[in-house]
Protein backbone atom coordinates (compact mmCIF):
# COMPACT_ATOMS: atom_id res chain seq x y z
CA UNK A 1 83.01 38.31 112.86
CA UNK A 2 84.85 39.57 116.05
CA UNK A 3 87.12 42.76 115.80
CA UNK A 4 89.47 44.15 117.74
CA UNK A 5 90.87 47.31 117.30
CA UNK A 6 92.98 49.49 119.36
CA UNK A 7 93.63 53.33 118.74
CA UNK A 8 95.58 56.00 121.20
CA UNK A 9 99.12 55.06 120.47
CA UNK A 10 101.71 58.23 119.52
CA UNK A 11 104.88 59.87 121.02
CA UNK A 12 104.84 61.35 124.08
CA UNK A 13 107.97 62.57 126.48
CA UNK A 14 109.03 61.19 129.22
CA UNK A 15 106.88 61.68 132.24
CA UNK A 16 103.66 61.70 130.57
CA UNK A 17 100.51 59.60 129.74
CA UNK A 18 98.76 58.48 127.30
CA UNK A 19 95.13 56.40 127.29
CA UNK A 20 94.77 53.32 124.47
CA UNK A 21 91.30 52.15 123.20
CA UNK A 22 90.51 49.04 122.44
CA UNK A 23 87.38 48.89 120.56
CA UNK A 24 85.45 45.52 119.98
CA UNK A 25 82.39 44.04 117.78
CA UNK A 26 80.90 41.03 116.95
CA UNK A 27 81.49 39.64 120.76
CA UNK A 28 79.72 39.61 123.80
CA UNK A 29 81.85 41.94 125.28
CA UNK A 30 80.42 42.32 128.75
CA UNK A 31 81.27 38.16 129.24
CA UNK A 32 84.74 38.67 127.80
CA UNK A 33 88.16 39.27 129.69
CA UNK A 34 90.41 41.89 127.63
CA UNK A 35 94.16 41.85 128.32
CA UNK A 36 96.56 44.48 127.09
CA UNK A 37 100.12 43.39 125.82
CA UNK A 38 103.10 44.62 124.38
CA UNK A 39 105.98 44.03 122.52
CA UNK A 40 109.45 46.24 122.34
CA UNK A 41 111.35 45.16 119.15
CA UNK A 42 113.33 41.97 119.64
CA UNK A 43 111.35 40.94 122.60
CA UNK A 44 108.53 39.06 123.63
CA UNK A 45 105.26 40.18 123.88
CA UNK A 46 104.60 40.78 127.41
CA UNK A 47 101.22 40.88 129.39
CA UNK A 48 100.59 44.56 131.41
CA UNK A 49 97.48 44.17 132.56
CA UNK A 50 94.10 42.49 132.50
CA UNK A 51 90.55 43.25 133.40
CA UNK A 52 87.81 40.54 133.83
CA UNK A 53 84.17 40.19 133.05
CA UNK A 54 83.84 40.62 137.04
CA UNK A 55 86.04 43.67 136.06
CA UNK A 56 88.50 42.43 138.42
CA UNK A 57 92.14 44.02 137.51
CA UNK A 58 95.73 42.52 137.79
CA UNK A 59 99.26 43.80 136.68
CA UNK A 60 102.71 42.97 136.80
CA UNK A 61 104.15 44.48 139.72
CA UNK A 62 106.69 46.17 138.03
CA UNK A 63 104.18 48.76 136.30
CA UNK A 64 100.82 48.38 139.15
CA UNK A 65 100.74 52.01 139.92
CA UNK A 66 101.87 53.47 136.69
CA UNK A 67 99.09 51.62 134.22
CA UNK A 68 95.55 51.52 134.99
CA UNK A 69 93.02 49.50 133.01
CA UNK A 70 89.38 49.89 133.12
CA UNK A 71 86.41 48.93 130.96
CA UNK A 72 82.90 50.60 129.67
CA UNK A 73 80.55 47.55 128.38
CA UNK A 74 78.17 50.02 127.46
CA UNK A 75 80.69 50.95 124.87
CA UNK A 76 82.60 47.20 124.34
CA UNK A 77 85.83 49.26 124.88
CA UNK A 78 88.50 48.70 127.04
CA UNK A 79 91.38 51.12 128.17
CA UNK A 80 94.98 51.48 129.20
CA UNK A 81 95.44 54.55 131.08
CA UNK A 82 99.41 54.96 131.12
CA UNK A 83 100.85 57.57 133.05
CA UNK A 84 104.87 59.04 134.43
CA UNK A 85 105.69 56.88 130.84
CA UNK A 86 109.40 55.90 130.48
CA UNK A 87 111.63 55.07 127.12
CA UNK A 88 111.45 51.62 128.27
CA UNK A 89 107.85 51.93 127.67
CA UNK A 90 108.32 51.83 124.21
CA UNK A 91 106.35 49.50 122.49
CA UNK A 92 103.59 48.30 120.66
CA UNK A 93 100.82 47.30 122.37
CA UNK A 94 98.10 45.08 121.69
CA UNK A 95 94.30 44.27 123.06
CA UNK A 96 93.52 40.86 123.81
CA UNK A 97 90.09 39.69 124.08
CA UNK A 98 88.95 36.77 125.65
CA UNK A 99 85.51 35.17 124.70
CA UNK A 100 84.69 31.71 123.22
CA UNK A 101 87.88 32.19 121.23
CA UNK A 102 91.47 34.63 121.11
CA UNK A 103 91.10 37.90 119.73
CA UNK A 104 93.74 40.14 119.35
CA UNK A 105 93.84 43.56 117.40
CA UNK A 106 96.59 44.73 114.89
CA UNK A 107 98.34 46.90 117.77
CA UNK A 108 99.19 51.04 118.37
CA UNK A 109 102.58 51.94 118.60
CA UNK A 110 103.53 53.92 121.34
CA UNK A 111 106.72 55.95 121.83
CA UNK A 112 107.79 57.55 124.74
CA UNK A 113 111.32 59.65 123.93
CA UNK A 114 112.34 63.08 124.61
C-alpha cells in the first residue's frame, strides 16, 4: 500500500521560509517523480514544482527562485524549501508521487500572514 504524507506546513510572516516533507512508503521511490501542488481556497490546485527520478527540477516561472525542491532516496522523502514567502502563498499544499500509479498525500496547510 503506497503512502504519501506530507508534514512542515504552519504560519509564518511574510518574508520567511518554511521546508515541507513529503514522506513516502510502499513505492519505489528512487524510480518515482514527486510533484508538489497547491491549492488557495476557491482555486485550482496548481503545480509549483517537480523533481524527477533523474532528479531533474522544473517550476513555474513565477516562483523559480523563491521555491526549491530537492529529494533524499535514501530517505523516500521529498522537499519544498520555500523561502521570502508572500500572503499569496497561502495555501495548502500537496505531494504528488508518480510511480506505476497517482499518489497524492492528504496536504499541510501553510499560512503566510503577518
Amino acid at each position: 500500500q503506497v503512502q504519501v504524507v506530507e508534514s512542515g506546513g504552519g504560519l509564518v510572516q511574510p518574508g520567511g521560509s518554511l521546508r515541507l516533507s513529503c514522506v513516502t512508503s510502499g513505492m519505489n521511490f528512487r524510480n518515482a517523480a514527486m510533484r508538489w501542488y497547491r491549492q488557495a481556497p476557491g482555486k485550482q490546485r496548481d503545480l509549483v514544482a517537480s523533481i524527477g527520478a533523474d532528479s531533474f527540477r522544473s517550476y513555474p516561472d513565477s516562483l523559480r527562485g523563491r521555491f526549491t525542491v530537492s529529494r533524499d532516496n535514501t530517505k523516500n522523502t521529498a522537499y519544498l524549501q520555500m523561502d521570502r514567502l508572500k500572503p499569496e502563498d497561502t495555501a495548502v499544499y500537496y505531494c504528488n508521487a508518480q510511480w506505476v500509479g497517482d499518489y497524492w498525500g492528504q496536504g499541510t496547510q501553510v499560512t503566510v500572514s503577518s
